[in-house]
PDB file of N, CA and C in Angstrom:
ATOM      1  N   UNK A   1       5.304  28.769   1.763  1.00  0.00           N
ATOM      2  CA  UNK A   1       4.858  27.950   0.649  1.00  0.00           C
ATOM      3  C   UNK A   1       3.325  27.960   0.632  1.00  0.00           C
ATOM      4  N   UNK A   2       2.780  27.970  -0.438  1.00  0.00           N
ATOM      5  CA  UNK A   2       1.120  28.287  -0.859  1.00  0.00           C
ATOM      6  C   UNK A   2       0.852  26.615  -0.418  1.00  0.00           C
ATOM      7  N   UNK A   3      -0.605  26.336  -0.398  1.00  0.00           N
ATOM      8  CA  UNK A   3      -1.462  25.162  -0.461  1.00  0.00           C
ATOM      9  C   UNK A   3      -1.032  24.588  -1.742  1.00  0.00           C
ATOM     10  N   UNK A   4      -1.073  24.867  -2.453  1.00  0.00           N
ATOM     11  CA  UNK A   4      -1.153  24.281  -4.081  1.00  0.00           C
ATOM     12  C   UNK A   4       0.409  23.383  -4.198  1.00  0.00           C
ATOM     13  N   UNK A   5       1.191  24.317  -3.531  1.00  0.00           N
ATOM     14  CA  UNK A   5       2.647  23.779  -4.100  1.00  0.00           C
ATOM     15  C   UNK A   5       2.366  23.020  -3.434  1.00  0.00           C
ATOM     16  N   UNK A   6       2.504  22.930  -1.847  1.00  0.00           N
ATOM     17  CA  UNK A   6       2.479  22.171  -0.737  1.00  0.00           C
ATOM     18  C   UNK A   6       1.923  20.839  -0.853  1.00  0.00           C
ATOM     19  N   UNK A   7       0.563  20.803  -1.812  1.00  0.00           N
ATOM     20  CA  UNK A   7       0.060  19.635  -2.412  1.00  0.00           C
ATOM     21  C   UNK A   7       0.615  19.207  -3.629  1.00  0.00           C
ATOM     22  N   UNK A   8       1.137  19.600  -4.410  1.00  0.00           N
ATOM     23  CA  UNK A   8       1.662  19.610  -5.479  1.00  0.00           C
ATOM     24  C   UNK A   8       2.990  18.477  -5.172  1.00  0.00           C
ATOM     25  N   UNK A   9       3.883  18.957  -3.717  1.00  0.00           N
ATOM     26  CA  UNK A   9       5.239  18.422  -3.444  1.00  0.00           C
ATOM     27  C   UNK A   9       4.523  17.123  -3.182  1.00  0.00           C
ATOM     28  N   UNK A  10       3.764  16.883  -2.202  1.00  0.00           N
ATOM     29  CA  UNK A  10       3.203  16.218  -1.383  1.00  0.00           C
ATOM     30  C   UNK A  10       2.784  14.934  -2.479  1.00  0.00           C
ATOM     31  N   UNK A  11       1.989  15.450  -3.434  1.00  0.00           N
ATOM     32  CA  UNK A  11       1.525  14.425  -4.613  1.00  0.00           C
ATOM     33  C   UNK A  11       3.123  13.511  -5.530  1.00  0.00           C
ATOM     34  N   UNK A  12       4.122  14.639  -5.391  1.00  0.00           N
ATOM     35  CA  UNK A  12       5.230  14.189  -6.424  1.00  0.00           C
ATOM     36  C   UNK A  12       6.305  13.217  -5.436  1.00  0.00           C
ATOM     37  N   UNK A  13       6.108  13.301  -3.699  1.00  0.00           N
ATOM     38  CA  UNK A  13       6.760  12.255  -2.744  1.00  0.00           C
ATOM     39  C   UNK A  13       5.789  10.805  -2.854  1.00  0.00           C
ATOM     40  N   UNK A  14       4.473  10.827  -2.842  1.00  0.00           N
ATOM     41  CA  UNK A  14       3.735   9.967  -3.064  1.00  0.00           C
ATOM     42  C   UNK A  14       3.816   8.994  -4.834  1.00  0.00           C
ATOM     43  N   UNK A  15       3.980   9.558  -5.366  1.00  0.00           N
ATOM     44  CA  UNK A  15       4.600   9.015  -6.787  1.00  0.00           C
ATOM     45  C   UNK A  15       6.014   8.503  -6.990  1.00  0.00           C
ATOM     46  N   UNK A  16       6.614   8.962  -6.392  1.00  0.00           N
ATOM     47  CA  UNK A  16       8.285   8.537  -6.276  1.00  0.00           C
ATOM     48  C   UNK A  16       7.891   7.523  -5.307  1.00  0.00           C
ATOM     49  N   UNK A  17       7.731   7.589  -4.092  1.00  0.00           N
ATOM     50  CA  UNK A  17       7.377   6.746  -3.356  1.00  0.00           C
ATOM     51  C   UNK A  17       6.567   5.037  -3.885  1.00  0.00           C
ATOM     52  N   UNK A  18       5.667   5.423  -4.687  1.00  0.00           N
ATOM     53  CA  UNK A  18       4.922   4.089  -5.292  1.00  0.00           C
ATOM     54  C   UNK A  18       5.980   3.952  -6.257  1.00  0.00           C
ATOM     55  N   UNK A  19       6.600   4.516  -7.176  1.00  0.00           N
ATOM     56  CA  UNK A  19       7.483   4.255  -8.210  1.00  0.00           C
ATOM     57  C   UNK A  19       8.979   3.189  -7.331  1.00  0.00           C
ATOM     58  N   UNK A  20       9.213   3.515  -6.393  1.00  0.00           N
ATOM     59  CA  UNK A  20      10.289   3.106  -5.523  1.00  0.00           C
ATOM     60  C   UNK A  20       9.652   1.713  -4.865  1.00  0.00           C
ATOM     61  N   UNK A  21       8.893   1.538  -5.295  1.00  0.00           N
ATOM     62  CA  UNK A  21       8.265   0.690  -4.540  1.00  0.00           C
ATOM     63  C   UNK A  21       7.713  -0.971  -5.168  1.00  0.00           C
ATOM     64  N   UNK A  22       7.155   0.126  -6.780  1.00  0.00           N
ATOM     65  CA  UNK A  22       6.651  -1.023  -7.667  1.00  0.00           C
ATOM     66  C   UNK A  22       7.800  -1.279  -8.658  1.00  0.00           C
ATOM     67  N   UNK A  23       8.459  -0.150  -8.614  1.00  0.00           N
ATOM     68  CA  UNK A  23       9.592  -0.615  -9.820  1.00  0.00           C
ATOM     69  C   UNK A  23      10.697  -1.130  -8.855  1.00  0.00           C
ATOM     70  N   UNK A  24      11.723  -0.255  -8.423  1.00  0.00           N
ATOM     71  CA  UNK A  24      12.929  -0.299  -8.359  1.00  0.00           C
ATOM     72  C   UNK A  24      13.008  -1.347  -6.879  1.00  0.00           C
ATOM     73  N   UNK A  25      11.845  -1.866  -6.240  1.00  0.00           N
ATOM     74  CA  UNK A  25      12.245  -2.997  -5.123  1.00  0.00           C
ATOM     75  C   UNK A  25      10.806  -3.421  -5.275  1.00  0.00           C
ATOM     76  N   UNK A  26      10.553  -4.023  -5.992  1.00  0.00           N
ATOM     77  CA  UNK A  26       9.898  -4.988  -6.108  1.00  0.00           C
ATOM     78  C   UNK A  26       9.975  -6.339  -4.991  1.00  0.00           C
ATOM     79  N   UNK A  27      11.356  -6.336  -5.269  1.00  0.00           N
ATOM     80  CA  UNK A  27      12.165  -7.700  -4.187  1.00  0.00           C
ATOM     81  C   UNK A  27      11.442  -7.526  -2.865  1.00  0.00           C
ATOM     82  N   UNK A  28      11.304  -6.436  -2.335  1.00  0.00           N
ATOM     83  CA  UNK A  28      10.967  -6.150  -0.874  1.00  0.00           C
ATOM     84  C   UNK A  28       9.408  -6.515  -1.282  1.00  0.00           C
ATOM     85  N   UNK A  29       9.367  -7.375   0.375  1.00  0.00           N
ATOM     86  CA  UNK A  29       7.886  -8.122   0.229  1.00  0.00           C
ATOM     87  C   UNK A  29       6.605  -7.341   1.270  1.00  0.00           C
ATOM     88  N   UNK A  30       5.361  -7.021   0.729  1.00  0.00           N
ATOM     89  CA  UNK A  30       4.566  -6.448   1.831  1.00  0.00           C
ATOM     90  C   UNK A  30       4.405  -6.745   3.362  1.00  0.00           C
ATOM     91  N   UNK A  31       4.592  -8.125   3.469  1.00  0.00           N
ATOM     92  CA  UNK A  31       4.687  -8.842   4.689  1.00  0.00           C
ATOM     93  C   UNK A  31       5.799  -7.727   5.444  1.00  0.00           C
ATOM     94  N   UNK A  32       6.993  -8.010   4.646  1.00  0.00           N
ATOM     95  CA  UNK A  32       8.496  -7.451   5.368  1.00  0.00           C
ATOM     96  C   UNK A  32       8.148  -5.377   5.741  1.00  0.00           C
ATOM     97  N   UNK A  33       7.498  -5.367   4.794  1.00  0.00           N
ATOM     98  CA  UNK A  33       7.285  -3.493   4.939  1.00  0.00           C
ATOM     99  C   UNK A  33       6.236  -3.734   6.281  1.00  0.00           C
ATOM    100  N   UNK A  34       5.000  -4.147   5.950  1.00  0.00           N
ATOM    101  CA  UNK A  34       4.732  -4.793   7.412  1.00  0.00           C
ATOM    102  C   UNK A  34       4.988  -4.497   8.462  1.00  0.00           C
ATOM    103  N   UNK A  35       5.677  -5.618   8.806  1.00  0.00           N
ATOM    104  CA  UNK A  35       6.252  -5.983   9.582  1.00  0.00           C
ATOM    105  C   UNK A  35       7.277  -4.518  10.537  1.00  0.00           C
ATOM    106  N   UNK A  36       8.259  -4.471   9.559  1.00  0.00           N
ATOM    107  CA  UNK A  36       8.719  -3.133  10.233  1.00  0.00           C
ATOM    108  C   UNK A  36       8.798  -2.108  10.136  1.00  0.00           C
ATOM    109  N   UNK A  37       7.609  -1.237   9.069  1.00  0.00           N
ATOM    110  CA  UNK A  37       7.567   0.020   9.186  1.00  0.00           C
ATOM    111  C   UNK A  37       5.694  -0.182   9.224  1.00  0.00           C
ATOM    112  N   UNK A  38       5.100  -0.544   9.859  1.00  0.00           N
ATOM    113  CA  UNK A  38       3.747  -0.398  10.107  1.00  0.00           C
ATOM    114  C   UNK A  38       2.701  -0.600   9.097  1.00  0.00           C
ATOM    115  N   UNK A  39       3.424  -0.466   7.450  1.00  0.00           N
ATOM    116  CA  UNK A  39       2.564   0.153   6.341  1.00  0.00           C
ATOM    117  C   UNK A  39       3.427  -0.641   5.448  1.00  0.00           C
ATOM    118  N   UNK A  40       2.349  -0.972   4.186  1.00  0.00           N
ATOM    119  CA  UNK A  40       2.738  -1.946   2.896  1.00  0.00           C
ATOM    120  C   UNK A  40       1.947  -1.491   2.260  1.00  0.00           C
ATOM    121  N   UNK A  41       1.893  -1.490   0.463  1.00  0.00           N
ATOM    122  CA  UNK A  41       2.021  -1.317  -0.504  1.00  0.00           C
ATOM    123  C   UNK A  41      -0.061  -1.188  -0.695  1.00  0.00           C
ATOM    124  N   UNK A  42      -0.168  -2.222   0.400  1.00  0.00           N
ATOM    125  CA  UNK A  42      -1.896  -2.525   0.394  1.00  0.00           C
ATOM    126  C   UNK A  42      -2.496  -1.543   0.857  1.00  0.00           C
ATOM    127  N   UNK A  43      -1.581  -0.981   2.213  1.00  0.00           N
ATOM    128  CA  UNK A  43      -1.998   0.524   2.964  1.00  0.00           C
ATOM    129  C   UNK A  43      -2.559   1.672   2.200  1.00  0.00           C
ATOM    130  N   UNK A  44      -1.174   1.863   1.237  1.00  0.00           N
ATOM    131  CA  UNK A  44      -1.437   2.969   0.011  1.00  0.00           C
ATOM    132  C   UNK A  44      -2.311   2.670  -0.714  1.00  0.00           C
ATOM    133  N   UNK A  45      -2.827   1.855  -1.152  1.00  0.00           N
ATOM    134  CA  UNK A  45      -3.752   1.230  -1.710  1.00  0.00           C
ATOM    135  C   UNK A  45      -5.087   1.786  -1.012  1.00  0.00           C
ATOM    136  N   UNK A  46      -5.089   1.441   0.285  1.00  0.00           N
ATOM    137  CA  UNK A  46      -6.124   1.898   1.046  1.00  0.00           C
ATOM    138  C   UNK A  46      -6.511   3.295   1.002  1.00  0.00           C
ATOM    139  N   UNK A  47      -5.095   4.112   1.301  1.00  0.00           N
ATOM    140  CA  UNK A  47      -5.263   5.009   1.786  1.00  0.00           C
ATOM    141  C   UNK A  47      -5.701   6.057   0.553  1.00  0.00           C
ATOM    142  N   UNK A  48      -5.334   5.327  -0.309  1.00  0.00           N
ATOM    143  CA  UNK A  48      -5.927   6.215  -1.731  1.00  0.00           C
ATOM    144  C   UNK A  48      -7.516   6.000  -1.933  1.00  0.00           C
ATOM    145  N   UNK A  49      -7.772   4.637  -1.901  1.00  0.00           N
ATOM    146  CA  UNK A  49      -8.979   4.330  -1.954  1.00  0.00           C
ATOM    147  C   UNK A  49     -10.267   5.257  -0.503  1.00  0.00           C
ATOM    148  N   UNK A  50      -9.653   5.386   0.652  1.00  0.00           N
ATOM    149  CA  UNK A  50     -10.321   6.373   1.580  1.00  0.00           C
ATOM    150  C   UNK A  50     -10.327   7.962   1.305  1.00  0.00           C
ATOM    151  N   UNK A  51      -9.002   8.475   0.843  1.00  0.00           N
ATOM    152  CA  UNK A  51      -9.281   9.616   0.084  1.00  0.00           C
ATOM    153  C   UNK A  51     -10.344   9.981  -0.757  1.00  0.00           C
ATOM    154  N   UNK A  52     -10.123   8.877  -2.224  1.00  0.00           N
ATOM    155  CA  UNK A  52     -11.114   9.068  -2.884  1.00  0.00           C
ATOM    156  C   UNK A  52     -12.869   8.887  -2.209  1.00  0.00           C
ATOM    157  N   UNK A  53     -12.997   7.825  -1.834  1.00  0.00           N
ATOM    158  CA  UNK A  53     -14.162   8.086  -0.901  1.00  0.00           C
ATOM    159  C   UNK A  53     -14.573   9.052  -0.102  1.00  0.00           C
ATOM    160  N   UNK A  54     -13.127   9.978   0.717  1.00  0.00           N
ATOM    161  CA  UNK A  54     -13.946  11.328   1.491  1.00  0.00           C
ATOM    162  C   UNK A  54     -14.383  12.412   0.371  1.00  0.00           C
ATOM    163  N   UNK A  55     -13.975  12.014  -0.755  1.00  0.00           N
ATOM    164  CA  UNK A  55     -14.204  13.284  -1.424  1.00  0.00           C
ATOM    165  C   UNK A  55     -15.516  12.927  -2.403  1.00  0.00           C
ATOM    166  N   UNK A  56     -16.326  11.523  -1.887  1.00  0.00           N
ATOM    167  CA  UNK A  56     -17.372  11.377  -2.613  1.00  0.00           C
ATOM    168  C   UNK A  56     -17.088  10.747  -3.921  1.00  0.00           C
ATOM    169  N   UNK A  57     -16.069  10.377  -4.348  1.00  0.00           N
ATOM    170  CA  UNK A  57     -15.720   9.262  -5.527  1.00  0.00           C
ATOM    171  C   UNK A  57     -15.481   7.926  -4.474  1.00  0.00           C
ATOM    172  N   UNK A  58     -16.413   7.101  -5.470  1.00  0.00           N
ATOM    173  CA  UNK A  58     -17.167   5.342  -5.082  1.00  0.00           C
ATOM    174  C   UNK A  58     -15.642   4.882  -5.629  1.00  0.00           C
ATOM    175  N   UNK A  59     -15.085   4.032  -4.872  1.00  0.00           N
ATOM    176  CA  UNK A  59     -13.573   3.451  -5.015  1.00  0.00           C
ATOM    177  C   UNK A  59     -13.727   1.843  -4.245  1.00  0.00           C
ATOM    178  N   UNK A  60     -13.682   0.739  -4.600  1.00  0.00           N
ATOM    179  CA  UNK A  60     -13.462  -0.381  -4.125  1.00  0.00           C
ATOM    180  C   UNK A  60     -12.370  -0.781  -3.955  1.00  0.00           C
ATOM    181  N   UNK A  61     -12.098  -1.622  -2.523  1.00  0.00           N
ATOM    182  CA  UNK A  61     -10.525  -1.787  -2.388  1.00  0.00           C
ATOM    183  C   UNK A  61     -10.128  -2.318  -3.649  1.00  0.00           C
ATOM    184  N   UNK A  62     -10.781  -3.262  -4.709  1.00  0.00           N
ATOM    185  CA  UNK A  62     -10.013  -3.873  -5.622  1.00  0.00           C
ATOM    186  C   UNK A  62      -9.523  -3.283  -6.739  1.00  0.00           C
ATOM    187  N   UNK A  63     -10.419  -2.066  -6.914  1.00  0.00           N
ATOM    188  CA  UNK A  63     -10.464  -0.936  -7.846  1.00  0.00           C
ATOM    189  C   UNK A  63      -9.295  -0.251  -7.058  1.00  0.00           C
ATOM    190  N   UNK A  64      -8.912   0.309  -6.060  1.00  0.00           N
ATOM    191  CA  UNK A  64      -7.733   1.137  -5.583  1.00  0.00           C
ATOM    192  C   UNK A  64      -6.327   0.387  -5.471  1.00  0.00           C
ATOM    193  N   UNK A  65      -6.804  -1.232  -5.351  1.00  0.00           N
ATOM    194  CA  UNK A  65      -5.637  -1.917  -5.681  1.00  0.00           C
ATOM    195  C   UNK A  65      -5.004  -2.126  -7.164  1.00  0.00           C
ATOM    196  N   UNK A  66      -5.703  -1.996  -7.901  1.00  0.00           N
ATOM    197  CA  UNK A  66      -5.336  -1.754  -9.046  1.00  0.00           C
ATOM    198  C   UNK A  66      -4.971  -0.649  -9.595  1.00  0.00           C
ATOM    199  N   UNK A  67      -5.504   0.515  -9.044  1.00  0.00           N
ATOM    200  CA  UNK A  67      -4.678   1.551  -9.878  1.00  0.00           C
ATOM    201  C   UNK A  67      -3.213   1.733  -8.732  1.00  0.00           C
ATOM    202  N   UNK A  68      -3.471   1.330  -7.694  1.00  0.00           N
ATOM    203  CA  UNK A  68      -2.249   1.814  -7.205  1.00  0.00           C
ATOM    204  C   UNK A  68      -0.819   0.412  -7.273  1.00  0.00           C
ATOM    205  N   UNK A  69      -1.155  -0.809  -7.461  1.00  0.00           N
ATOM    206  CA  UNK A  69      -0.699  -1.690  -8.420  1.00  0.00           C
ATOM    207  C   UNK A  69      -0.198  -1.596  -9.867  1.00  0.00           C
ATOM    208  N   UNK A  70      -1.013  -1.156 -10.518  1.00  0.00           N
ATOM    209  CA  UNK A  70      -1.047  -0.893 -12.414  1.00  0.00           C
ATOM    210  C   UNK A  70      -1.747  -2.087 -12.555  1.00  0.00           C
ATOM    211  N   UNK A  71      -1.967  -3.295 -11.847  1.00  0.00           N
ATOM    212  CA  UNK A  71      -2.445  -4.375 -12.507  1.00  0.00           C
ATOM    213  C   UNK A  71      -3.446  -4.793 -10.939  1.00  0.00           C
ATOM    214  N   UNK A  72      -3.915  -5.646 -11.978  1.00  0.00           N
ATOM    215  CA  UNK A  72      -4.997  -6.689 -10.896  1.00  0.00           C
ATOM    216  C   UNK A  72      -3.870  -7.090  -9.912  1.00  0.00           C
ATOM    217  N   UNK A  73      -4.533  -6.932  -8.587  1.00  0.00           N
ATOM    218  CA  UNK A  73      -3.606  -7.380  -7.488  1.00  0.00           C
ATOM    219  C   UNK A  73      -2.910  -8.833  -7.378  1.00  0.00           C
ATOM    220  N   UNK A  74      -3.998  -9.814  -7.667  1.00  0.00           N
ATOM    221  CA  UNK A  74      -3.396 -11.257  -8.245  1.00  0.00           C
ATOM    222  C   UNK A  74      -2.357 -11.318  -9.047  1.00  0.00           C
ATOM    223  N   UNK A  75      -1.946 -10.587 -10.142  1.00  0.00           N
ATOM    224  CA  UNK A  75      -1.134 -10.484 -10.688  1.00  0.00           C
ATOM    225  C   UNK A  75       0.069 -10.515 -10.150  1.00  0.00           C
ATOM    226  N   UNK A  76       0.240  -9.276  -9.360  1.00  0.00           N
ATOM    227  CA  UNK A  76       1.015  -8.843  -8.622  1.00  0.00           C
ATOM    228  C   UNK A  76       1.769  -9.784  -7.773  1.00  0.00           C
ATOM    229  N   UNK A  77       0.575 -10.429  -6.803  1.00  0.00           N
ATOM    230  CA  UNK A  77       1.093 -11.265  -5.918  1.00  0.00           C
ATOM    231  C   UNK A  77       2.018 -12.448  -7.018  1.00  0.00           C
ATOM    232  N   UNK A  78       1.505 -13.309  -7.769  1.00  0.00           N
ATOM    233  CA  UNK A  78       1.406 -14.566  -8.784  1.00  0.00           C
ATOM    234  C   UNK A  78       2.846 -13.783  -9.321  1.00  0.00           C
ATOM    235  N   UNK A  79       3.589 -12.636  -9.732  1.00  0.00           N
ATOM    236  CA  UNK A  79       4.763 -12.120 -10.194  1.00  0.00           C
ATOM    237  C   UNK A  79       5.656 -11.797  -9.055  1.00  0.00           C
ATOM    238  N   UNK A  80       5.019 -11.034  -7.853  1.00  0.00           N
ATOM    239  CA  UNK A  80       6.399 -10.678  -7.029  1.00  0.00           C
ATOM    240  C   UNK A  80       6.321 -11.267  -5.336  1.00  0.00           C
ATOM    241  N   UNK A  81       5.300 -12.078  -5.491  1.00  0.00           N
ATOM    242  CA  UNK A  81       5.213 -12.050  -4.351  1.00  0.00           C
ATOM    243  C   UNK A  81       5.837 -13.850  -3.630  1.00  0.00           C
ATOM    244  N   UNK A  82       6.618 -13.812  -2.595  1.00  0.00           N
ATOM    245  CA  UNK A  82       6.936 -14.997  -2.084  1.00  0.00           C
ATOM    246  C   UNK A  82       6.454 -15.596  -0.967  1.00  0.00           C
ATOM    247  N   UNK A  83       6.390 -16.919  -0.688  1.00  0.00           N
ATOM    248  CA  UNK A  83       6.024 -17.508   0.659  1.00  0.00           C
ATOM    249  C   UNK A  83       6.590 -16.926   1.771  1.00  0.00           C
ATOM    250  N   UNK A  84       5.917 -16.503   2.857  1.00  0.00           N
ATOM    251  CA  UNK A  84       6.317 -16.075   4.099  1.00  0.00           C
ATOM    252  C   UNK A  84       6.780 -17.015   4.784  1.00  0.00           C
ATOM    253  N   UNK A  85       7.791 -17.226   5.994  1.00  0.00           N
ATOM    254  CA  UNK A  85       8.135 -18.043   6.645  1.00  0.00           C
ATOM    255  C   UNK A  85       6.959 -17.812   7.833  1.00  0.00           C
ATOM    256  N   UNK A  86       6.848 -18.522   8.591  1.00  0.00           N
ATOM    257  CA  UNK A  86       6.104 -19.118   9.976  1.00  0.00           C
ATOM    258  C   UNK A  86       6.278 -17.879  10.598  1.00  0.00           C
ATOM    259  N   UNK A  87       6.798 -17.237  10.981  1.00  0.00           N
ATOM    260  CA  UNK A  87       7.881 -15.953  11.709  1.00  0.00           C
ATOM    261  C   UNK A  87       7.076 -14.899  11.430  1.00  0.00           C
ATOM    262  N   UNK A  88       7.500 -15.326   9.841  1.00  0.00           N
ATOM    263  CA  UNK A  88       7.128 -13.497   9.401  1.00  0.00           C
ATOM    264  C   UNK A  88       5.541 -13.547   9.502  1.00  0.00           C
ATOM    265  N   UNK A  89       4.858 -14.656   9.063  1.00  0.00           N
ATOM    266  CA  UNK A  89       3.665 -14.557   8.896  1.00  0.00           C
ATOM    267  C   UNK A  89       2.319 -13.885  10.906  1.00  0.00           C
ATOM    268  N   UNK A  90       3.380 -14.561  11.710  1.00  0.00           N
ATOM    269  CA  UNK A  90       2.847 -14.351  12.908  1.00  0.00           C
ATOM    270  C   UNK A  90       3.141 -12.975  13.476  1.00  0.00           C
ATOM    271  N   UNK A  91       4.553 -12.585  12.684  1.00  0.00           N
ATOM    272  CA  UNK A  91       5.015 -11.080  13.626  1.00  0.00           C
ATOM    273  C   UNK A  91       4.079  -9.826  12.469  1.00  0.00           C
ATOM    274  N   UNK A  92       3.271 -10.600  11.623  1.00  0.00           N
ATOM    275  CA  UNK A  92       2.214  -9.899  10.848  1.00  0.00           C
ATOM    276  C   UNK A  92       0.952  -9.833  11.493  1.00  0.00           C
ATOM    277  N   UNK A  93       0.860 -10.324  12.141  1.00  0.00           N
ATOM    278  CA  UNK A  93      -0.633 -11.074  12.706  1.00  0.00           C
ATOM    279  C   UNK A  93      -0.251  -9.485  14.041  1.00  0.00           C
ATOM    280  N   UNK A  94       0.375  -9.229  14.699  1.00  0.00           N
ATOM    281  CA  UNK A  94       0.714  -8.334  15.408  1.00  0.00           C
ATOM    282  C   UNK A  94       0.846  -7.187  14.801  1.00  0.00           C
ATOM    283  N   UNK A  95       1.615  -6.931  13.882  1.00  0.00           N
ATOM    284  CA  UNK A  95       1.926  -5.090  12.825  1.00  0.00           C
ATOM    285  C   UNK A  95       0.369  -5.009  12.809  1.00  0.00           C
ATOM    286  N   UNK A  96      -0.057  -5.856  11.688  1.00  0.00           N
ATOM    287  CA  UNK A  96      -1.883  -5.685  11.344  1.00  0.00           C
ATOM    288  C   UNK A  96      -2.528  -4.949  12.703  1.00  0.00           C
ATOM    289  N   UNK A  97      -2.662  -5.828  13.743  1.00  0.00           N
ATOM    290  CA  UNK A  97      -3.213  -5.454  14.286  1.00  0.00           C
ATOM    291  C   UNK A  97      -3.135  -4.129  15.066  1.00  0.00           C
ATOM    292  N   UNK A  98      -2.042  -3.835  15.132  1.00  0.00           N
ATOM    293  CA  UNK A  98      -1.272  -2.670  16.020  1.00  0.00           C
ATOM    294  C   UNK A  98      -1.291  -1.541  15.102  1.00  0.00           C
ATOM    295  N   UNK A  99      -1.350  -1.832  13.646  1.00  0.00           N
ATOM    296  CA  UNK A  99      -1.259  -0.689  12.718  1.00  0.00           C
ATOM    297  C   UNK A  99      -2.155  -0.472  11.825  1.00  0.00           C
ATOM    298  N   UNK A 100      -3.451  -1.468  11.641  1.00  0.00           N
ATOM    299  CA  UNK A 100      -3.935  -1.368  10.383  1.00  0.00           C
ATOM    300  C   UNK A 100      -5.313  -1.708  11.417  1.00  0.00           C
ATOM    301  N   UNK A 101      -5.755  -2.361  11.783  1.00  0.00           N
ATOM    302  CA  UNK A 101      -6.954  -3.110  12.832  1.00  0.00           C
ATOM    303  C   UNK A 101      -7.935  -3.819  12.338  1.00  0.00           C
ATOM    304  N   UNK A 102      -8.204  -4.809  13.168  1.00  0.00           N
ATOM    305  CA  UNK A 102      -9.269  -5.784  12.361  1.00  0.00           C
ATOM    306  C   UNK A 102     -10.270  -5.671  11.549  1.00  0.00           C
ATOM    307  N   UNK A 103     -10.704  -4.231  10.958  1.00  0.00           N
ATOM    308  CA  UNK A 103     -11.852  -3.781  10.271  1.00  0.00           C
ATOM    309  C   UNK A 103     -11.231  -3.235   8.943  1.00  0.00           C
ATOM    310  N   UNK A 104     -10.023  -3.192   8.725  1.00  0.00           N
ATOM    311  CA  UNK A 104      -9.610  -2.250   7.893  1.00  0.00           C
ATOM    312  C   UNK A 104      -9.305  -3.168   6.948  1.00  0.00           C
ATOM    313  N   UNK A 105      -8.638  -4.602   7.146  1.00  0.00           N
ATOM    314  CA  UNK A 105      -8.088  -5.301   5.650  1.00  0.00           C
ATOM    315  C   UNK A 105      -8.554  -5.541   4.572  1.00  0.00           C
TER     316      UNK A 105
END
């Protein structure tokens, strides 16, 4: 397989992926992705926003939260997002740190 496709596939798992994510489970909460797979919805967010930055496009997390959202992140939260229990909020305080690190949020 060439570079091109290879990025090409790579770009069309990353789109299904956010599509699976913002549409079709919404229900599932960032805390909970979190929590047990290392990475939430904010990650991608990030991780788009650091891309664009290695390649010399100026990207602010709030600006990468929004395009990788569709909307202002407030929004988001204020529509899908629910109170964490005591639990979840502390076994977050651990993922973060173990997966994301105190400089990155």
């Amino acid at each position: 397989m060439d570079d091109q496709t290879r990025i090409e596939l790579e770009a069309a798992a990353f789109r299904t992926l956010r599509e699976h994510l913002m549409e079709k489970r919404t229900d599932v909460q960032n805390i909970d992705l979190m929590n047990l797979a290392g990475f939430c919805r904010n990650c991608l967010s990030r991780w788009y926003q650091e891309a664009a930055n290695e390649r010399g496009i100026e990207m602010s997390k709030d600006e990468a939260r929004e395009i990788y959202y569709g909307m202002p992140y407030d929004d988001w939260k204020a529509q899908n997002q629910t109170e964490a229990s005591p639990e979840k909020q502390e076994a977050f305080k651990v993922a973060f740190a173990e997966n994301v690190g105190e400089n990155k949020g």
